[in-house]
Protein backbone atom coordinates (compact mmCIF):
# COMPACT_ATOMS: atom_id res chain seq x y z
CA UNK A 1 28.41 14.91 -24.41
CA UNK A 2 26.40 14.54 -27.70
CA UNK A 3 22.58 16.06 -26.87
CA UNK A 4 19.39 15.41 -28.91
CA UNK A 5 20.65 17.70 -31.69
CA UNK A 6 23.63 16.15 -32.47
CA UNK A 7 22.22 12.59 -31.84
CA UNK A 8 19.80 13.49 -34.59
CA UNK A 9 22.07 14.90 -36.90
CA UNK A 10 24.55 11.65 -36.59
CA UNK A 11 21.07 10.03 -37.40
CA UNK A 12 20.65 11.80 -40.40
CA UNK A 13 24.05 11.31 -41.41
CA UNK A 14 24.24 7.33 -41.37
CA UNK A 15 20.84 6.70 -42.60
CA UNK A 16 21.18 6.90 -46.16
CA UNK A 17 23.91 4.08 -46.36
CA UNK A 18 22.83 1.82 -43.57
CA UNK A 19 18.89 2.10 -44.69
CA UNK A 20 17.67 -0.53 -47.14
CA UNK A 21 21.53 -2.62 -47.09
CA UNK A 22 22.71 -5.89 -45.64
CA UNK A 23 24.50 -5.93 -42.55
CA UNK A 24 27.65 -8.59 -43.29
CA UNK A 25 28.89 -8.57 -39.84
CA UNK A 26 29.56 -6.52 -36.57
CA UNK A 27 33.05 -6.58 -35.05
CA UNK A 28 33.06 -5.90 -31.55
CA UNK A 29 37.01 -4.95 -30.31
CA UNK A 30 36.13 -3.83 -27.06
CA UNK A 31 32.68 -5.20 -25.63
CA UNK A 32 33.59 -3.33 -22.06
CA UNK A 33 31.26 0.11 -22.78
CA UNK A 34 28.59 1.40 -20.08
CA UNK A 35 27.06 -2.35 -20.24
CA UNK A 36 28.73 -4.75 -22.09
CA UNK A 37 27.87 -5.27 -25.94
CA UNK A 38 25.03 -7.48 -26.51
CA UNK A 39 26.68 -10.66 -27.46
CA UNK A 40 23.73 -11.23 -30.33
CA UNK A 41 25.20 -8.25 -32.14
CA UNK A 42 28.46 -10.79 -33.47
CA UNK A 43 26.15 -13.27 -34.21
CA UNK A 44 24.06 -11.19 -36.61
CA UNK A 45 25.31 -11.86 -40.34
CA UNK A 46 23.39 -11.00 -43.96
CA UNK A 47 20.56 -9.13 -41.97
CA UNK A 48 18.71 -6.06 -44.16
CA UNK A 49 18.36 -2.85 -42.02
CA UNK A 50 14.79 -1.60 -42.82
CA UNK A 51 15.28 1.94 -41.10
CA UNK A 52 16.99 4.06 -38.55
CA UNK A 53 15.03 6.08 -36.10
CA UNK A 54 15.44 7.58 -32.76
CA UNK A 55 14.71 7.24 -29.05
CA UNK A 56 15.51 10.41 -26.91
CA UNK A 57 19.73 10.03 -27.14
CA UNK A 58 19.19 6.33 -28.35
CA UNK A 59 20.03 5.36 -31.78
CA UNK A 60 17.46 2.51 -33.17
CA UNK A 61 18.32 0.42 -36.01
CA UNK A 62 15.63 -2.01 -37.31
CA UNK A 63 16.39 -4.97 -38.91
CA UNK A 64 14.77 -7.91 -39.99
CA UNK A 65 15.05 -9.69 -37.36
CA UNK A 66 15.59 -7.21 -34.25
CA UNK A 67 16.75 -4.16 -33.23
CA UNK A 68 20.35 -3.01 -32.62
CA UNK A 69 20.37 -0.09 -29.62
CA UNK A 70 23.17 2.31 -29.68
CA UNK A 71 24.11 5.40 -27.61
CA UNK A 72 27.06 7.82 -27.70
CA UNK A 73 27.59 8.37 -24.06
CA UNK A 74 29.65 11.02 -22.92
CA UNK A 75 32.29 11.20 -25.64
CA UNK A 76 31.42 8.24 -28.16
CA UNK A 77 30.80 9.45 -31.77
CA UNK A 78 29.36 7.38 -34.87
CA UNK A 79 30.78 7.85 -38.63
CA UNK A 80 30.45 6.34 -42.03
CA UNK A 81 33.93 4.55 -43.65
CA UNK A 82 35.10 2.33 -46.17
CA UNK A 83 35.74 -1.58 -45.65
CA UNK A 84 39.46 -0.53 -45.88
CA UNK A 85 39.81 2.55 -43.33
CA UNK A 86 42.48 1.85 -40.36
CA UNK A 87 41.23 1.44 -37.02
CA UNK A 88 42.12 4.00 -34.69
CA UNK A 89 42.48 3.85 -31.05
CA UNK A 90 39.19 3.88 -29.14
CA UNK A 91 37.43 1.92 -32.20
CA UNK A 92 35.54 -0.23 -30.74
CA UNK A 93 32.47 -1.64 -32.68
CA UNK A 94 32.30 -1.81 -36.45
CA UNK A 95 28.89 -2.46 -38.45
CA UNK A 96 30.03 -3.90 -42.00
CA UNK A 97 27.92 -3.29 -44.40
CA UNK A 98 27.26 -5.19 -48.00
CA UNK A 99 27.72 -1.86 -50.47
CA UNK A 100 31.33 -1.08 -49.30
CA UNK A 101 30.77 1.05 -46.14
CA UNK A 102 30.86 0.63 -42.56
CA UNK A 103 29.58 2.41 -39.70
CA UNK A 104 32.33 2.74 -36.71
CA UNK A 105 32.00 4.00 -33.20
CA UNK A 106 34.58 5.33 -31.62
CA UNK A 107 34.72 6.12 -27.73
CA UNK A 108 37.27 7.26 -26.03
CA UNK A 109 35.60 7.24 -22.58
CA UNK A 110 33.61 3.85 -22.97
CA UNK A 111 30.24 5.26 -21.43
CA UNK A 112 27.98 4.17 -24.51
CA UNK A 113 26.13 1.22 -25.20
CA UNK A 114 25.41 -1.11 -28.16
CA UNK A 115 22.57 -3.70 -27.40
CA UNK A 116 20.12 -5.94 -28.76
CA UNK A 117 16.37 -6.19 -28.05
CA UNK A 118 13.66 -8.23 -30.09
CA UNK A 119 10.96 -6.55 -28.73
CA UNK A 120 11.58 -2.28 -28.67
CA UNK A 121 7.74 -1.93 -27.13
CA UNK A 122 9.58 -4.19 -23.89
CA UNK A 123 13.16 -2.72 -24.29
CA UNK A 124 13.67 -1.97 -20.40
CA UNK A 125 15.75 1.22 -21.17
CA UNK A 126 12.63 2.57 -23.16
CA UNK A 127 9.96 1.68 -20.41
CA UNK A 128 10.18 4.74 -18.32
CA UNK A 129 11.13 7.77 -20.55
CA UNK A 130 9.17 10.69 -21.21
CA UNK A 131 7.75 11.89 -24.76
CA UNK A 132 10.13 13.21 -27.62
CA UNK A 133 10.47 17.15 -26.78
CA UNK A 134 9.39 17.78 -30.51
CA UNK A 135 5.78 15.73 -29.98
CA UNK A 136 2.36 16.77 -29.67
CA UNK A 137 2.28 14.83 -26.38
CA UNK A 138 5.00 17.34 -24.86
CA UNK A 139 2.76 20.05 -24.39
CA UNK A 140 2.32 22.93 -21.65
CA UNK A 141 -1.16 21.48 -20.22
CA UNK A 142 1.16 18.14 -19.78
CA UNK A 143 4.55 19.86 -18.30
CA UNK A 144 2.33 21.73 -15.92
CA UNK A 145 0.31 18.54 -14.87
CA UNK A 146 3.85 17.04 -14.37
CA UNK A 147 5.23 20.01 -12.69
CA UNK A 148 2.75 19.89 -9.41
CA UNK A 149 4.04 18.78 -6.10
CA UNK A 150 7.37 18.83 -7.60
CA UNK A 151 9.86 20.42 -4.88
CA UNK A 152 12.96 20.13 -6.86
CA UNK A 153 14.96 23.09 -9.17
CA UNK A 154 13.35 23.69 -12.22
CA UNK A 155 16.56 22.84 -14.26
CA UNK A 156 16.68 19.42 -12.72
CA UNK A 157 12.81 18.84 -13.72
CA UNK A 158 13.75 19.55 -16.95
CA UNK A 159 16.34 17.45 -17.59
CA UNK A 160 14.55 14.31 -16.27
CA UNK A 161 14.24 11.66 -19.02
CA UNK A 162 10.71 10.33 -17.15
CA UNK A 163 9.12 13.82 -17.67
CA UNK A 164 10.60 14.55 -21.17
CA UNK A 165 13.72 13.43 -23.08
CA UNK A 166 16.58 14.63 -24.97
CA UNK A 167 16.41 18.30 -22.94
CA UNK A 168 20.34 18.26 -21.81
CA UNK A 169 22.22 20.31 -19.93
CA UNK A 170 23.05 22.77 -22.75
CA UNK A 171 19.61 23.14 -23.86
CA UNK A 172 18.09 23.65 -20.62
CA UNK A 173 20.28 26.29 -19.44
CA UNK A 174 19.16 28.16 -22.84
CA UNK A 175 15.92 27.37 -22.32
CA UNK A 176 15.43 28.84 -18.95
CA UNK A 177 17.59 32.05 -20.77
CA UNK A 178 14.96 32.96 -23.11
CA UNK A 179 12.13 32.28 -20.82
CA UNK A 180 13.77 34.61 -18.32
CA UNK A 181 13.37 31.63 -15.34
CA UNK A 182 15.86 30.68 -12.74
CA UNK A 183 17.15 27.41 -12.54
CA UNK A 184 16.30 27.31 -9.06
CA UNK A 185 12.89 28.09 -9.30
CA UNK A 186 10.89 25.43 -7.81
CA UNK A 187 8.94 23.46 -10.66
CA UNK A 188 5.56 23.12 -8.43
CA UNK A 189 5.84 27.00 -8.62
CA UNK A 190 5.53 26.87 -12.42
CA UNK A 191 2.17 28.94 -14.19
CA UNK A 192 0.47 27.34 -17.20
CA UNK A 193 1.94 30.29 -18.89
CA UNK A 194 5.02 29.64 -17.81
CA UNK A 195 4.94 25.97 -19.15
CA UNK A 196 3.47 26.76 -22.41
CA UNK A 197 6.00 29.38 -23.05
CA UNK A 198 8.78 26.81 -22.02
CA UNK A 199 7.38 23.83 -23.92
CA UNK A 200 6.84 26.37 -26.98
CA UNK A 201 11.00 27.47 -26.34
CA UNK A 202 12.42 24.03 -25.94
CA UNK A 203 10.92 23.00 -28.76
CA UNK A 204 11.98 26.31 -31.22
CA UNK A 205 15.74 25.56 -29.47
CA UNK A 206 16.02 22.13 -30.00
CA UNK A 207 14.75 22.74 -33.78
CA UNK A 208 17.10 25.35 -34.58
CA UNK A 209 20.00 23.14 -33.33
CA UNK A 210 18.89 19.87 -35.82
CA UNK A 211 18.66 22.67 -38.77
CA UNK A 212 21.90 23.68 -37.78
CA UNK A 213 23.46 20.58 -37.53
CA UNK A 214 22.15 19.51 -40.50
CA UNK A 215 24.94 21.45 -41.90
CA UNK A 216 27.33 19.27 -41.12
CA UNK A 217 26.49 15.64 -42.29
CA UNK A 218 29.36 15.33 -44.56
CA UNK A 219 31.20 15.00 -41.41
CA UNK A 220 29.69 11.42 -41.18
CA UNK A 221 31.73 10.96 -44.04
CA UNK A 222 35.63 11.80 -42.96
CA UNK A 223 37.57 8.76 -42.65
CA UNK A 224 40.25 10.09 -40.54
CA UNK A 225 38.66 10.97 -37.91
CA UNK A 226 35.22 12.04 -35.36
CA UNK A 227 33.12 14.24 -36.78
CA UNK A 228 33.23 16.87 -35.47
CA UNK A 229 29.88 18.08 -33.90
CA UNK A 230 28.76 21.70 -35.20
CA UNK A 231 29.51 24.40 -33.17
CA UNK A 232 26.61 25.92 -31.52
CA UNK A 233 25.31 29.61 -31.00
CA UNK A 234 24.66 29.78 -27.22
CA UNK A 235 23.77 32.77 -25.06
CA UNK A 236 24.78 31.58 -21.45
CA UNK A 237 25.98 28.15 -21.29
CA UNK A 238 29.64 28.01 -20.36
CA UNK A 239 29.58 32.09 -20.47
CA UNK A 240 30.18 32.99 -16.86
CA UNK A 241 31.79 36.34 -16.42
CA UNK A 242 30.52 37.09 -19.83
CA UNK A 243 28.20 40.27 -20.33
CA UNK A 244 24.09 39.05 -20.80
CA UNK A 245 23.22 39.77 -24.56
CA UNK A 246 19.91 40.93 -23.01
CA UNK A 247 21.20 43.37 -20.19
CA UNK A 248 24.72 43.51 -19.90
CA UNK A 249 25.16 41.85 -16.66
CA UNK A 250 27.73 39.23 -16.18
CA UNK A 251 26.41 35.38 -16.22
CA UNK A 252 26.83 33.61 -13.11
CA UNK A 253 27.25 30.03 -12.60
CA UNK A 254 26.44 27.53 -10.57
CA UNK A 255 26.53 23.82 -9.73
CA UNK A 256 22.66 22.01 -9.89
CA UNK A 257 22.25 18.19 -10.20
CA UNK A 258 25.62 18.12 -10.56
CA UNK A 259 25.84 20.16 -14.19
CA UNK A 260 27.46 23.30 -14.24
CA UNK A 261 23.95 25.71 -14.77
CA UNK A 262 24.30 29.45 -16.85
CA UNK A 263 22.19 32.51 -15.88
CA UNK A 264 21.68 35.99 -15.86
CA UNK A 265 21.02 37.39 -11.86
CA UNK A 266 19.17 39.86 -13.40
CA UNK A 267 16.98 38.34 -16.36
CA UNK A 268 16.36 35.55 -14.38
CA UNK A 269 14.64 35.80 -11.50
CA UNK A 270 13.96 33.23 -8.70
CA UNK A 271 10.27 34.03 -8.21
């Protein structure tokens, strides 16, 4: 599933020839995704796009007169092609745009989303999300105010979109890694320490990752196929039975929230 990192890189990479041209049309082959396409996306025709930002795992693109919400999902992928490209299985919406290019989604597993909203302040997707993980707002004075009374595993707390976005599965389990913190540590049980030094890691993670990705933005341009998502340097996740980089032991694993969680029995303590 595409996290923050890569949702920012794909950002990056369509920006520059969606930004500042007119959006011709939108074909819409399969309108079946998570929630079906918004029908005003078909009816949208010579609109400018004024700029492209994002919303935790949400692509925004403002036009002139609205905005067009898109989301990957768990295997949906965005990429920049010419007018002429053949459609591939699993292509389901195209974005045509005036100077010759077009911006396709393909996915394969149909759990994304392209809507419409005039109003992003109302949008009712937007309404209960936490702050970006790279803000000011997401700070340790504010995870630890969030953290109190809260009798669920730490990993769990993390990855809830109403206390901050965008921190998935793979960046939590590295997260709670490098702040030596079990994933089963209850969150109430948190220090202000402890959330300062895991606001202050999140943050240096999730920053590497863009830099990294940003790396591989010409991938937005292949025509023949998804680009591919850059590879990433982990220390636990999907690891198990592999030797800690810290101490040698092997990485367990184990199954919270439903997500398959990383750790090191020994770097990681419960307490």
């Amino acid at each position: 599933m595409p996290e923050l990192p890569e949702v920012e890189t794909a950002l990056r990479g369509v920006t520059p020839y969606l930004k500042g041209f007119i959006i011709e049309k939108i074909v819409v082959r399969q309108p079946k995704l998570r929630w079906t396409v918004s029908p005003e996306l078909t009816e949208l025709k010579d609109v400018k796009i004024l700029n492209l930002t994002r919303r935790a795992k949400y692509l925004i693109i403002h036009t002139e007169k609205g905005y067009i919400i898109g989301h990957l999902g768990m295997s949906g992928s965005v990429r920049i092609v010419s007018h002429d490209s053949p459609i591939n299985k699993h292509d389901h919406v195209d974005i045509v745009m005036s100077n010759g290019k077009l911006l396709r989604y393909n996915d394969p597993r149909r759990f994304g989303a392209w809507l419409w909203t005039d109003n992003l302040e109302e949008f009712h997707l937007f309404l209960k999300l936490g702050p970006e993980p790279l803000s000011e707002e997401f700070s340790g004075e504010y995870l630890f105010k969030k953290s109190r009374q809260k009798s669920i595993a730490l990993k769990v707390f993390l990855m809830d979109n109403a206390v901050v976005v965008g921190v998935g599965n793979i960046y939590a389990n590295e997260t709670l890694f490098l702040c030596g913190l079990h994933p089963l540590k209850l969150a109430k049980n948190l220090t202000r320490k402890q959330c300062e030094l895991l606001v202050e890691t999140i943050k240096a993670v999730l920053t590497k990752s863009i830099v990294q990705g940003g790396t591989t933005l010409k991938d937005f341009l292949q025509p023949d196929g998804r680009p591919g998502y850059f590879a990433q340097s982990l220390l636990v996740y999907g690891n198990k039975n592999k030797p800690c980089p810290q101490c040698g032991a092997k990485i367990e694993s184990l199954v919270i929230g439903q997500r398959n969680s990383y750790f090191c029995p020994h770097c990681q303590k419960k307490k």
